[in-house]
C-alpha atoms as a PDB file:
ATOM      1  CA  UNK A   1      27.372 -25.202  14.684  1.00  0.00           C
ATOM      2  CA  UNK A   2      26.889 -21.494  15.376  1.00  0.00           C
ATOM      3  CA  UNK A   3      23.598 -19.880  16.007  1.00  0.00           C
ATOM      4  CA  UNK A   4      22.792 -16.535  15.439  1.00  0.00           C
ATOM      5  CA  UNK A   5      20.137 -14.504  17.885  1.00  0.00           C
ATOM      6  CA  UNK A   6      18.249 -11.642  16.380  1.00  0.00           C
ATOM      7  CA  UNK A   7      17.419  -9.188  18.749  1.00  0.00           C
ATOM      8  CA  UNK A   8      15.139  -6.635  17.205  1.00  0.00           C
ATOM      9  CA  UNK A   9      15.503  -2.798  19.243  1.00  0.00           C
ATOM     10  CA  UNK A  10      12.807  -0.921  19.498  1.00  0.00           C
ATOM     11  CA  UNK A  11      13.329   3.040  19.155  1.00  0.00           C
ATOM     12  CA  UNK A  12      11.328   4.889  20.648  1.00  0.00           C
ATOM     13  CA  UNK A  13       9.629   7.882  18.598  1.00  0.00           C
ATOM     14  CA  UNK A  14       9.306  11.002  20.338  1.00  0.00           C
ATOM     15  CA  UNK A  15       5.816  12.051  20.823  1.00  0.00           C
ATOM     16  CA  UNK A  16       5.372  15.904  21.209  1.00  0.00           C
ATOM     17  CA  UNK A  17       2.321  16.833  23.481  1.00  0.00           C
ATOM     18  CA  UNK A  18       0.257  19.426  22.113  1.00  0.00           C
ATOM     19  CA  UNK A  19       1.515  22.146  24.188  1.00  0.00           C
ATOM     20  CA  UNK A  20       5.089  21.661  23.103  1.00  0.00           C
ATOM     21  CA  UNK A  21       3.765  22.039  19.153  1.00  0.00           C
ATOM     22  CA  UNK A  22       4.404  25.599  17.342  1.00  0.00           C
ATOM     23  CA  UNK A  23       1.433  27.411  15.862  1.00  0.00           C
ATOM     24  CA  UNK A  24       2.639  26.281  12.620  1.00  0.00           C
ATOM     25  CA  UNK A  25       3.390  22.675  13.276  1.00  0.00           C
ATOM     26  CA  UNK A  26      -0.600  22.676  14.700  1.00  0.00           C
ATOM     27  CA  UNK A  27      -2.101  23.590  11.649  1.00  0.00           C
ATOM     28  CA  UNK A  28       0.242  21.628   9.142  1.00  0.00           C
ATOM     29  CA  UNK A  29      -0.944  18.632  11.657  1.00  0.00           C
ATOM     30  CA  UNK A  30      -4.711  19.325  11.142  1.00  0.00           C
ATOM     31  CA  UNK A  31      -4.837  21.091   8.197  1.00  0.00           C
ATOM     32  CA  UNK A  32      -2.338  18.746   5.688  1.00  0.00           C
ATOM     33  CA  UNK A  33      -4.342  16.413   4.652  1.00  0.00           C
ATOM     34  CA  UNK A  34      -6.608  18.815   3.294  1.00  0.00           C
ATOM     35  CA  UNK A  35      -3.717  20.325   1.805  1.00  0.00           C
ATOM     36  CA  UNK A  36      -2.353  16.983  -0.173  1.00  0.00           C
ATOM     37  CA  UNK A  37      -6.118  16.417  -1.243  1.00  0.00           C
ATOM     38  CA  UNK A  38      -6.850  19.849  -2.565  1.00  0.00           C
ATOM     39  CA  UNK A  39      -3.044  19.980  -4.388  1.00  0.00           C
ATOM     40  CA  UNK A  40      -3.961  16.531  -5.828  1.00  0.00           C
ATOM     41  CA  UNK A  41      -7.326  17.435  -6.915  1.00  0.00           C
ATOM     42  CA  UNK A  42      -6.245  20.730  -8.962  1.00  0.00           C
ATOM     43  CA  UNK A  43      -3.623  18.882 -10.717  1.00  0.00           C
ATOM     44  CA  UNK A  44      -6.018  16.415 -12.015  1.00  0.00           C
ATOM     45  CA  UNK A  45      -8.430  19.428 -12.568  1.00  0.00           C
ATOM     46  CA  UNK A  46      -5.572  21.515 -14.481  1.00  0.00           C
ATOM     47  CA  UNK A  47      -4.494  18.260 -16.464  1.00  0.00           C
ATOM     48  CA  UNK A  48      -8.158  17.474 -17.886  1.00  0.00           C
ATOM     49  CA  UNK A  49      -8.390  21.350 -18.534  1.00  0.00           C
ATOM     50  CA  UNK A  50      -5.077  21.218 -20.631  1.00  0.00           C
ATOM     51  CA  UNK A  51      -6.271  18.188 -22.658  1.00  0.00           C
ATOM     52  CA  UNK A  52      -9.730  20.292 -23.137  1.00  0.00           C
ATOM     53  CA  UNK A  53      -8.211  23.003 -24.609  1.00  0.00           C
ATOM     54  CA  UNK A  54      -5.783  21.413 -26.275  1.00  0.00           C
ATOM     55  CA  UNK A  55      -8.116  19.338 -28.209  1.00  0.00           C
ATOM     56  CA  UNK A  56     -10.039  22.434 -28.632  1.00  0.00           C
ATOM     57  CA  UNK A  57      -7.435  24.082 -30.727  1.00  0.00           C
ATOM     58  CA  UNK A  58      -6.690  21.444 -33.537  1.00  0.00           C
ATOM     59  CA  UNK A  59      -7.504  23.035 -36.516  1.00  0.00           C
ATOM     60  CA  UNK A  60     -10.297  22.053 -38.930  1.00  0.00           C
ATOM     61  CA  UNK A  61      -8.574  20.088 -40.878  1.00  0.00           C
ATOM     62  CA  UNK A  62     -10.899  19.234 -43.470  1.00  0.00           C
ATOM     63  CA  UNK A  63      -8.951  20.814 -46.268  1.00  0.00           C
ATOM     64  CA  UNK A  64      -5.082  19.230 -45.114  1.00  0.00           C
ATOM     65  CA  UNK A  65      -7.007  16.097 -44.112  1.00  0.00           C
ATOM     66  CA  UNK A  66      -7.735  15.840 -47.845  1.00  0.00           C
ATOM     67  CA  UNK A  67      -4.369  16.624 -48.893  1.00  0.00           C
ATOM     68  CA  UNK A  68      -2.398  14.985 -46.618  1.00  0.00           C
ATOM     69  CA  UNK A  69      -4.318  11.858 -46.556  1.00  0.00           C
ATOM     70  CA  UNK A  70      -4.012  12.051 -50.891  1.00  0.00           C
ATOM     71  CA  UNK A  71      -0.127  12.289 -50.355  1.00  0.00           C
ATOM     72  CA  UNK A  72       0.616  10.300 -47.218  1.00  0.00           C
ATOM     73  CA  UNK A  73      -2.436   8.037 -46.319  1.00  0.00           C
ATOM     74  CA  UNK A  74      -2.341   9.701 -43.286  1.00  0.00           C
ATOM     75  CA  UNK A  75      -3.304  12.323 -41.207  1.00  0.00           C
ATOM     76  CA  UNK A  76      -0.431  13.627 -39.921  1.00  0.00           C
ATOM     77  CA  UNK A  77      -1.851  17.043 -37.909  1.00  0.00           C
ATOM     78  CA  UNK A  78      -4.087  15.115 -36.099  1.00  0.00           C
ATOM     79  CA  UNK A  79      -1.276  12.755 -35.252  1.00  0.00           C
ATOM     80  CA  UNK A  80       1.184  15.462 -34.530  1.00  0.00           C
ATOM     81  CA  UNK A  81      -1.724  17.079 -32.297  1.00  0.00           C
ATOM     82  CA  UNK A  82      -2.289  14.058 -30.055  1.00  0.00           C
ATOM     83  CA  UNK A  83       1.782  13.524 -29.617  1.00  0.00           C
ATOM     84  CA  UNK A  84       2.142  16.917 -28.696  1.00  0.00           C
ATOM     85  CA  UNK A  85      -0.798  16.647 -26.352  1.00  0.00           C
ATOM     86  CA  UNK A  86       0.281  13.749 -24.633  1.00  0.00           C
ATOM     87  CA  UNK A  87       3.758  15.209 -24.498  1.00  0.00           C
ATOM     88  CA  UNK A  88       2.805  17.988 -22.704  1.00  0.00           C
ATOM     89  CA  UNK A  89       0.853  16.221 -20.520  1.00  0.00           C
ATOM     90  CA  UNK A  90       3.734  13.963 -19.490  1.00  0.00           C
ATOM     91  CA  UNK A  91       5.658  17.141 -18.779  1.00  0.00           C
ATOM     92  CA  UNK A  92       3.105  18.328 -16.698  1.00  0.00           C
ATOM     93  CA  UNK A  93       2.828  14.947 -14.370  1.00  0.00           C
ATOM     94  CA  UNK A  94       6.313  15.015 -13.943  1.00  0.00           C
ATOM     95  CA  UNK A  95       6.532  18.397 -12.398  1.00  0.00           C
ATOM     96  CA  UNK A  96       3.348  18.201 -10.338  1.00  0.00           C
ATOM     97  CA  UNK A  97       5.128  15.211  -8.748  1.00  0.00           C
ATOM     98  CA  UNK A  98       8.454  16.580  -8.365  1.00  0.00           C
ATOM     99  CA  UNK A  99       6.731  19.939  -6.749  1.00  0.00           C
ATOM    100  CA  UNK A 100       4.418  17.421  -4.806  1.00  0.00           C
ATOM    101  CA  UNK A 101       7.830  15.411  -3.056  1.00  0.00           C
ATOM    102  CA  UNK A 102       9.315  19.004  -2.894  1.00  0.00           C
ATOM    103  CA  UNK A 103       6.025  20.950  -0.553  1.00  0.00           C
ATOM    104  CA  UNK A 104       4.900  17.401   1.250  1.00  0.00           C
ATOM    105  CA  UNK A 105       7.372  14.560   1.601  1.00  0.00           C
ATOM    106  CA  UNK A 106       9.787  16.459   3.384  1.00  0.00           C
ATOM    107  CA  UNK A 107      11.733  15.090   6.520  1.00  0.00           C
ATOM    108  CA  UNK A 108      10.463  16.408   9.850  1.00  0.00           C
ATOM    109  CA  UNK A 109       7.672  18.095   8.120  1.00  0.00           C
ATOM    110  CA  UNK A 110       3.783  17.309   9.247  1.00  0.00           C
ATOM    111  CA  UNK A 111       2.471  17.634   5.675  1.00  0.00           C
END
């Protein structure tokens, strides 16, 4: 029978003192968590914004809700309006993450 031994290897992470940190590096260190929280915050603040206004600008549609809903049985504006909201929303949460990965997950970066 053959046994295998696992021997696990620690590596060792090198830990910069304080002194040996540039001015930069010290204030991404204290400062970037602030910095993810406030970049999370205004996206979520910019996406309920966009949905705001967006909503905002759908027409009265009294006189094609009439029509349309004669012709179709449906309303299709108010349809169209909420796919093209939630479309551009989508858009919008895919870039904020991609620009998030971009400015804060990068290697032998603080933030």
């Amino acid at each position: 029978m053959r046994q295998v031994q696992i021997i696990e290897k620690e590596e060792e992470e090198e830990v910069k003192e304080s002194k040996e940190l540039t001015e930069r590096e010290r204030l991404e260190y204290i400062f970037g968590d602030f910095l993810r929280g406030f970049y999370l915050v205004g996206c979520l603040f910019l996406d309920v914004l966009i949905v705001g206004f967006s909503v905002s600008f759908i027409p009265n549609y009294s006189f094609y809700e009439n029509l349309v809903s004669q012709i179709f049985g449906l309303n299709l504006v108010l349809i169209y309006s909420v796919v093209a909201i939630v479309f551009l929303e989508c858009i919008l949460i895919y870039y904020e993450a991609k620009w998030f990965k971009k400015f804060f997950l990068r290697e032998g970066h603080y933030l």
